[in-house]
N, C-alpha and C. Protein backbone atom coordinates (compact mmCIF):
# COMPACT_ATOMS: atom_id res chain seq x y z
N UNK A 1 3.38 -4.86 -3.94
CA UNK A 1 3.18 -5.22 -5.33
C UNK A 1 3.66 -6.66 -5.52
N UNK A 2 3.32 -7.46 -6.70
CA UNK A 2 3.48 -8.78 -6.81
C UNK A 2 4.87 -9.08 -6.96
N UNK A 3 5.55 -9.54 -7.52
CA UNK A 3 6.96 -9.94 -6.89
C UNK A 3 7.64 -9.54 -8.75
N UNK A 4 6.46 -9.61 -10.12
CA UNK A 4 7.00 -9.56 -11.19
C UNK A 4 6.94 -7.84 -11.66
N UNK A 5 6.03 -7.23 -11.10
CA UNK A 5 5.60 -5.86 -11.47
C UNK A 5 6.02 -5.04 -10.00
N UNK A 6 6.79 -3.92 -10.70
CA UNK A 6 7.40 -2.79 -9.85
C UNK A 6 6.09 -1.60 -9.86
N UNK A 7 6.12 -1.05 -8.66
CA UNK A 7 5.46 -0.12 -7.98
C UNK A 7 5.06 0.69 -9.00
N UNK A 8 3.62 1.06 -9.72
CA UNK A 8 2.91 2.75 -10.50
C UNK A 8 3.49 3.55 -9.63
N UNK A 9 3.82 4.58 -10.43
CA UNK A 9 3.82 6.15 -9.33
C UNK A 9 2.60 6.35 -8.86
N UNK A 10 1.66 6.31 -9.21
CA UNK A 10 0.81 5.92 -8.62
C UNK A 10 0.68 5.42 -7.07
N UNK A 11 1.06 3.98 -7.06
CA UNK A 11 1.41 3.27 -6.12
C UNK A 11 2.62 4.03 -4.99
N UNK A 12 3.43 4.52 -5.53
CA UNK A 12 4.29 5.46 -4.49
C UNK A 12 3.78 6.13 -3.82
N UNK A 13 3.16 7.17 -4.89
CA UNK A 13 2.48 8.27 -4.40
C UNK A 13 0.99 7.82 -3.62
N UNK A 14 0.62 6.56 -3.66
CA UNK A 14 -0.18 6.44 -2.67
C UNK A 14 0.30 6.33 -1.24
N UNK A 15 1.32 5.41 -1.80
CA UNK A 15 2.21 4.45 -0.09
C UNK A 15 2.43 5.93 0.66
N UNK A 16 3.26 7.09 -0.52
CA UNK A 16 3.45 7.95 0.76
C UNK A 16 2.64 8.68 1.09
N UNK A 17 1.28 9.21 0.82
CA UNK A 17 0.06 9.85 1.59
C UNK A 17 -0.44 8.85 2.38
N UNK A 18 -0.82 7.44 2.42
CA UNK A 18 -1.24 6.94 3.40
C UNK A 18 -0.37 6.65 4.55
N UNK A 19 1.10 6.63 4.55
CA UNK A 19 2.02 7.08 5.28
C UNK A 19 1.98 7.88 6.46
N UNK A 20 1.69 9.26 4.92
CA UNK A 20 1.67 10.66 5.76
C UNK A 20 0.17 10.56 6.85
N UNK A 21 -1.01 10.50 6.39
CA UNK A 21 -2.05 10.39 6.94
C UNK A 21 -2.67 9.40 8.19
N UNK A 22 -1.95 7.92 7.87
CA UNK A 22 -2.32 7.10 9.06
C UNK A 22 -1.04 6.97 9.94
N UNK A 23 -0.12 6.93 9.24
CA UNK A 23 1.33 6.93 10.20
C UNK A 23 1.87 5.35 9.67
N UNK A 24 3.49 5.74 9.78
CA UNK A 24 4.53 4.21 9.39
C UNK A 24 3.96 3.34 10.24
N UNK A 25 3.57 3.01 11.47
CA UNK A 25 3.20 2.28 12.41
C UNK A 25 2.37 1.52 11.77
N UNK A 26 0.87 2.39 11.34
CA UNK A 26 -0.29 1.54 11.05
C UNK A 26 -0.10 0.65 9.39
N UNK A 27 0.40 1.74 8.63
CA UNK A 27 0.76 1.07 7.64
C UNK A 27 1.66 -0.24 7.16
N UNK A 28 2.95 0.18 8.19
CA UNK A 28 3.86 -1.39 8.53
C UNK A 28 3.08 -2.57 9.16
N UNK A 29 2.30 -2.10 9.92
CA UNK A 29 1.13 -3.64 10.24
C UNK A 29 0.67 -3.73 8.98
N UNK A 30 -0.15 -3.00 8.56
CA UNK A 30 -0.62 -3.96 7.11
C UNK A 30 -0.08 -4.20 6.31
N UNK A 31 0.70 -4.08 6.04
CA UNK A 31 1.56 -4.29 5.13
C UNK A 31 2.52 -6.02 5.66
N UNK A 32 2.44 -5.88 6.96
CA UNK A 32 3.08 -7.36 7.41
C UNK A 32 1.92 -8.09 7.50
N UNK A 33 0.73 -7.74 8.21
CA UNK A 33 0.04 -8.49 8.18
C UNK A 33 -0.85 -9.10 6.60
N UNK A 34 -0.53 -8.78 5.36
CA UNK A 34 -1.08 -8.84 4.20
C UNK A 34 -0.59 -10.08 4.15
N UNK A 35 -1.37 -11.24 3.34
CA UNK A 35 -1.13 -12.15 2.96
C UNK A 35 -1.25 -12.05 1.26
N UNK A 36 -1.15 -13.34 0.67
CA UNK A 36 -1.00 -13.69 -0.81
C UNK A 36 -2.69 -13.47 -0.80
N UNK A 37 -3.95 -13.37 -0.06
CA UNK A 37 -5.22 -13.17 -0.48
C UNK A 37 -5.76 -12.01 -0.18
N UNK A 38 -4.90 -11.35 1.11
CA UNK A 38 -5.82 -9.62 0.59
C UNK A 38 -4.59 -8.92 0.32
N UNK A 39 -3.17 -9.34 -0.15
CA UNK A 39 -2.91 -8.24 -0.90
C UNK A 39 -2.97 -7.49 -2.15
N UNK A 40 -3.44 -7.84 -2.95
CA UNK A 40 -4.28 -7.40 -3.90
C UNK A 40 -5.51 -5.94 -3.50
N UNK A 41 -5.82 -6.58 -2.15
CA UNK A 41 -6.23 -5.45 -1.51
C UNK A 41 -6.05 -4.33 -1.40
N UNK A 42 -4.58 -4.79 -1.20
CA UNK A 42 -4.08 -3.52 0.28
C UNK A 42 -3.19 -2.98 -0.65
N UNK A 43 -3.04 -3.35 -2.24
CA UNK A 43 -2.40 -2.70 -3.50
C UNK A 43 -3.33 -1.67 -4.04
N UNK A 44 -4.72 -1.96 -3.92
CA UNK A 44 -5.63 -1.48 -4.91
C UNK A 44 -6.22 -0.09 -4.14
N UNK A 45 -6.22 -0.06 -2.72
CA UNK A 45 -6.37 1.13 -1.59
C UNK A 45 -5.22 2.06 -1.85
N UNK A 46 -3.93 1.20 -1.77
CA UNK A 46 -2.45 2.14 -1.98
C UNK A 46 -2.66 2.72 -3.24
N UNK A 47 -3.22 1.96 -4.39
CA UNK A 47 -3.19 3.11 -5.23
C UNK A 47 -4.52 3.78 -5.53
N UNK A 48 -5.84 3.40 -5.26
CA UNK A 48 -6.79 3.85 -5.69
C UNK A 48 -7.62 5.15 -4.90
N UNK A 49 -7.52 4.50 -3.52
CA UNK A 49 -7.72 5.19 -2.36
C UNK A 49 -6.31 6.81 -2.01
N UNK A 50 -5.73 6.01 -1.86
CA UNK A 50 -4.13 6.74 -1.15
C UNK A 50 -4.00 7.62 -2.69
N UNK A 51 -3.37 7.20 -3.19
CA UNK A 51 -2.68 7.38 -4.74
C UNK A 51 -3.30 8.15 -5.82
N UNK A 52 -4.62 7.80 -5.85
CA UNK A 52 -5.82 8.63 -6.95
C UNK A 52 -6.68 9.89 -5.98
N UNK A 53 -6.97 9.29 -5.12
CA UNK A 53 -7.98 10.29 -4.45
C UNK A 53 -7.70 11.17 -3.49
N UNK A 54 -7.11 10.47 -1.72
CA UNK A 54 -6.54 11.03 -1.73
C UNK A 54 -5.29 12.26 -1.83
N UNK A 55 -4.68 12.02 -2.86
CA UNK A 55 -3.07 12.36 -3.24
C UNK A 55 -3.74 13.79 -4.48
N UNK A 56 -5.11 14.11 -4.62
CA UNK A 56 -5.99 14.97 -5.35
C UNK A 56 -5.32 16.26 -4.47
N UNK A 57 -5.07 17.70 -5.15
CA UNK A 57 -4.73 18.47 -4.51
C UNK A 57 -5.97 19.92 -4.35
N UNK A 58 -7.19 19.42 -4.42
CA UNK A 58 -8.48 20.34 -4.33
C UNK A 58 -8.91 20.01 -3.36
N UNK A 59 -8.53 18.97 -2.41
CA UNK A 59 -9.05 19.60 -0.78
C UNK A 59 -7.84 18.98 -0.11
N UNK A 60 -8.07 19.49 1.46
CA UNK A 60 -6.54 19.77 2.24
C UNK A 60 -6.92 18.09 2.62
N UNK A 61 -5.38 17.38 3.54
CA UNK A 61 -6.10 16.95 4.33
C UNK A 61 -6.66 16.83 5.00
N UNK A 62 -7.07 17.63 5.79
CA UNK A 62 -8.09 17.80 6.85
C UNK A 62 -9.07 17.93 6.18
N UNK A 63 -9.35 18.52 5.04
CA UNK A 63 -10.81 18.49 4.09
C UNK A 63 -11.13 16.87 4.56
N UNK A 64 -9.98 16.16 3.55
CA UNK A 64 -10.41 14.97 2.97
C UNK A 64 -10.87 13.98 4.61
N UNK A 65 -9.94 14.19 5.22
CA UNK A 65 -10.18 13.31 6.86
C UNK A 65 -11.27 13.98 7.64
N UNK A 66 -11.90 14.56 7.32
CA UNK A 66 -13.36 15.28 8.12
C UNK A 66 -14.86 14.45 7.29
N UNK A 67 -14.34 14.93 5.88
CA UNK A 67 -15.17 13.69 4.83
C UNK A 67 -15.08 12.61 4.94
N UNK A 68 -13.82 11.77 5.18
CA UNK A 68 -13.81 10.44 5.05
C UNK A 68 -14.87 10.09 6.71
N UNK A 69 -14.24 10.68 7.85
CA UNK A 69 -15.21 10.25 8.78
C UNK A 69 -16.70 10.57 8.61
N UNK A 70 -17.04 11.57 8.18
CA UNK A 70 -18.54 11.40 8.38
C UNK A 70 -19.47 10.29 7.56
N UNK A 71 -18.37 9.86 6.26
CA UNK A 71 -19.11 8.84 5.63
C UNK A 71 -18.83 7.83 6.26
N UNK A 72 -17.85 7.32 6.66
CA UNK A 72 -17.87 6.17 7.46
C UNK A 72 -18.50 5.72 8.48
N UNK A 73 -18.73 7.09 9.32
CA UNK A 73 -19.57 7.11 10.48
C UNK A 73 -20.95 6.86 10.12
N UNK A 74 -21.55 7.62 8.47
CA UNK A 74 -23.01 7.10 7.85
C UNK A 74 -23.10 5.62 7.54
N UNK A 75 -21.89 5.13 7.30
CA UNK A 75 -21.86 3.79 6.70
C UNK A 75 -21.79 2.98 8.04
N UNK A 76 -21.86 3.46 8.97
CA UNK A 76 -21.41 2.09 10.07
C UNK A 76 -19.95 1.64 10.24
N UNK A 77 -19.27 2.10 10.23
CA UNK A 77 -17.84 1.31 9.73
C UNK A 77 -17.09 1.62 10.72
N UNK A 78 -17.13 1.21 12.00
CA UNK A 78 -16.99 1.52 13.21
C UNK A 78 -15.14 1.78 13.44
N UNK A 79 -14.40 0.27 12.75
CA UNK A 79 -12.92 0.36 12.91
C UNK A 79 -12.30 1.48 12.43
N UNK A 80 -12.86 2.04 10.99
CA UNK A 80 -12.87 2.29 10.11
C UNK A 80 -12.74 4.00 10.56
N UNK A 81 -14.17 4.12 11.11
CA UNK A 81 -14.09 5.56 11.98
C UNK A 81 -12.81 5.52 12.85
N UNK A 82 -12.86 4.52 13.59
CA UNK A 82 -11.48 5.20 15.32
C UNK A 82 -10.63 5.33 13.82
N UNK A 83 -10.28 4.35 13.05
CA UNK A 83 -8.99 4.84 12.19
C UNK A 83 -8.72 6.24 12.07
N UNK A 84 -9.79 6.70 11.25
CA UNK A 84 -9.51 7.68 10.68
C UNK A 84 -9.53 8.98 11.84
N UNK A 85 -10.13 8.66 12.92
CA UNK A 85 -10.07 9.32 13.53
C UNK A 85 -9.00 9.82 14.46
N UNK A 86 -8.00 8.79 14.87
CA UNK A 86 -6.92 8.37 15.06
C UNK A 86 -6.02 9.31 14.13
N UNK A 87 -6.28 8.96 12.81
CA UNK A 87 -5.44 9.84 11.75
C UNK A 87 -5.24 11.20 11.64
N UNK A 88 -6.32 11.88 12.69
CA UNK A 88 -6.60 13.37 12.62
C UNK A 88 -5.04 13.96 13.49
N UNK A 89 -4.03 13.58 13.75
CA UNK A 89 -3.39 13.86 14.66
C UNK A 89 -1.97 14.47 13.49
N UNK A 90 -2.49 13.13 12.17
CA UNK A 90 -1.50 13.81 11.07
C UNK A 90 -2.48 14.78 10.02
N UNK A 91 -3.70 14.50 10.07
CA UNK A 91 -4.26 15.64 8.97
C UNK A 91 -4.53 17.38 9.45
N UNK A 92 -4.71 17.34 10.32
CA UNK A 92 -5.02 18.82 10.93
C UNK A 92 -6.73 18.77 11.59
N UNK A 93 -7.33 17.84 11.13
CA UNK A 93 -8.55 17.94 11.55
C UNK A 93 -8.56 18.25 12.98
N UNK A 94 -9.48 19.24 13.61
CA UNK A 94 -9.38 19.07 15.29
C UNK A 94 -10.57 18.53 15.44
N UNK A 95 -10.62 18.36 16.73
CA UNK A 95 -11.70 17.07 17.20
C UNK A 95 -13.14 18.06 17.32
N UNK A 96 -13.02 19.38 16.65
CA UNK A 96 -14.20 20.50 16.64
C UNK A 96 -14.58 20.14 15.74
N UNK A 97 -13.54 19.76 14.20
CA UNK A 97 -14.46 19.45 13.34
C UNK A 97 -15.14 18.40 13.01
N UNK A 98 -14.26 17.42 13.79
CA UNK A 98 -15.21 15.84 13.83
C UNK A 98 -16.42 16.17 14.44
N UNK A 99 -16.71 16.47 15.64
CA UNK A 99 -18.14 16.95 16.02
C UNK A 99 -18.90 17.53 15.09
N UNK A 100 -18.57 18.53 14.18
CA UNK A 100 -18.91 19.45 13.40
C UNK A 100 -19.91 18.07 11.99
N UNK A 101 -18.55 17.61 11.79
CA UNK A 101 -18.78 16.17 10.90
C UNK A 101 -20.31 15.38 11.33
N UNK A 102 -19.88 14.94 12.45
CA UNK A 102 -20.92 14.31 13.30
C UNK A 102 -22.43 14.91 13.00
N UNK A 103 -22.15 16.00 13.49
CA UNK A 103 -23.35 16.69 13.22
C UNK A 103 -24.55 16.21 12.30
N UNK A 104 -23.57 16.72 10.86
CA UNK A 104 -23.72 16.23 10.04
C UNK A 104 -24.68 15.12 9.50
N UNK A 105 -23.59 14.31 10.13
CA UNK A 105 -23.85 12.73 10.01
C UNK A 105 -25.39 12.46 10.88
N UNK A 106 -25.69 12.94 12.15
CA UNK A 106 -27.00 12.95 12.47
C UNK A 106 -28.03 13.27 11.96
N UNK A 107 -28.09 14.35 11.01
CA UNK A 107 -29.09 14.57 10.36
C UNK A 107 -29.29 14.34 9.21
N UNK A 108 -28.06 14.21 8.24
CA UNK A 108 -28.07 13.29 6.81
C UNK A 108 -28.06 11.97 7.02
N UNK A 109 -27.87 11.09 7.93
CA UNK A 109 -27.45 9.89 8.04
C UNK A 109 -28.36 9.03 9.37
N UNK A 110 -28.60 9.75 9.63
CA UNK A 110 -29.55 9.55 11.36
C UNK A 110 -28.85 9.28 12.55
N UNK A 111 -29.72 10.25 13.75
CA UNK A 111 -29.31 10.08 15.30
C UNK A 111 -28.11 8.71 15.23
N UNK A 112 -28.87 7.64 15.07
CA UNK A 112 -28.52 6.71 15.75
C UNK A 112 -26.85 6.22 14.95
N UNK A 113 -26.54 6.65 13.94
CA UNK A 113 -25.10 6.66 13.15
C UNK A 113 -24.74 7.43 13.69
N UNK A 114 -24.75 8.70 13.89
CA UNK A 114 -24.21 9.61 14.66
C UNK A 114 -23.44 9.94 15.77
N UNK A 115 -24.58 8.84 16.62
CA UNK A 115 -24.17 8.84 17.91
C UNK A 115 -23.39 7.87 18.50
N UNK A 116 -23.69 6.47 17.56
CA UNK A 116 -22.27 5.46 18.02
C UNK A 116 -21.29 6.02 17.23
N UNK A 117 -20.96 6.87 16.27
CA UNK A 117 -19.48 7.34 15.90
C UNK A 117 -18.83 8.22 16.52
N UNK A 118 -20.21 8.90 17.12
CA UNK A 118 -19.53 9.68 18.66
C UNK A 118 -18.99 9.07 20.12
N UNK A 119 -19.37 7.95 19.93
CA UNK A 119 -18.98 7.22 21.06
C UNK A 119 -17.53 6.73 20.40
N UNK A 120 -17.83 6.40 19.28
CA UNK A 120 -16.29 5.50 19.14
C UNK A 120 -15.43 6.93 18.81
N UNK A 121 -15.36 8.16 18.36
CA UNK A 121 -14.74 8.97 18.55
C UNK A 121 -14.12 9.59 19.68
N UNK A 122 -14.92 9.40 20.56
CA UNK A 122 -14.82 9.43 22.50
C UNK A 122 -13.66 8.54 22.98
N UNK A 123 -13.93 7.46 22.56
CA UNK A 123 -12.99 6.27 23.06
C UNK A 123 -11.63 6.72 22.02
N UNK A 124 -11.60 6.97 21.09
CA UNK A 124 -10.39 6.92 19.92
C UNK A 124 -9.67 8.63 20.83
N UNK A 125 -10.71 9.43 21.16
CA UNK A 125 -9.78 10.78 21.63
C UNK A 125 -9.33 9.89 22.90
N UNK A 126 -9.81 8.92 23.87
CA UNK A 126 -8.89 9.09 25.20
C UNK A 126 -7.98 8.36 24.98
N UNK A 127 -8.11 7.23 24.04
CA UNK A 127 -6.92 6.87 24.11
C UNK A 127 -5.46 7.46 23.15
N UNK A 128 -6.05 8.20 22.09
CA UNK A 128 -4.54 9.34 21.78
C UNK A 128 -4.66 10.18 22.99
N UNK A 129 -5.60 10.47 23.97
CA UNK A 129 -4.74 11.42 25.24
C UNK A 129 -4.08 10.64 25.63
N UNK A 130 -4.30 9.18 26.21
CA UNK A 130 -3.51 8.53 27.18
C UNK A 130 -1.97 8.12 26.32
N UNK A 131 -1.84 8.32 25.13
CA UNK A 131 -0.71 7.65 24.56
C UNK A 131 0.18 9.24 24.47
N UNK A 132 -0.57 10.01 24.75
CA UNK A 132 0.39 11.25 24.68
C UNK A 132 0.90 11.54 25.81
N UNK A 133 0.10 11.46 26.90
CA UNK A 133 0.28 11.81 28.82
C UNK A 133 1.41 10.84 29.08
N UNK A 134 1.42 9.98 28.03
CA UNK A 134 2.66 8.51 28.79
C UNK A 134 4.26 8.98 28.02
């Protein structure tokens, strides 16, 4: 938040579901890496994203992280996917229902979305295996 205005509950209650969902790790990078031009950004996700929508108590997380990938995966949003996909380790999603998602996404969204979010889902599972085996 800007340096004159203290945190919406809102804003809390976003910081701590996106917390809970991507992990202190990913969030402490952005949060260091924010400058004076996208934080405004990375305020308006904490509360709009994290805080309003997320932080909704009519689907689980794993609802919401099975949804968020398949649209992302329709949208192209390649980082965007490993993220969230990555994130499944705190939502409950198993990697049955990302396929499941996928699915999805092939036939509402087409083969070809589908199948590079399956690839970048491929790459995002070996490397949480390899960070777990170590």
């Amino acid at each position: 938040m800007n340096e004159t205005a203290s945190p919406s509950e809102r804003y809390r209650q976003g910081m701590a579901t996106r917390r809970a969902v991507l992990g202190d790790a990913h969030v402490d990078r952005a949060a260091t890496a924010a400058t004076e031009f996208d934080r405004p950004f990375q305020e308006l996700i904490t509360e709009a994203a994290w805080g309003h929508v997320w932080s909704r108590p009519a689907l689980t997380m794993r609802e919401r992280s099975i949804v968020t990938i398949a649209l992302l995966a329709a949208l192209g949003q390649d980082d965007e996917v490993a993220m969230h996909v990555r994130a499944t380790a705190n939502t409950g999603a198993s990697r049955e229902d990302i396929c499941e998602a996928l699915l999805h996404v092939a036939i509402y969204a087409g083969v070809p979305a589908a199948n590079h979010a399956i690839k970048i889902a491929k790459q995002a599972f070996k490397q949480m295996d390899a960070e777990k085996a170590a």
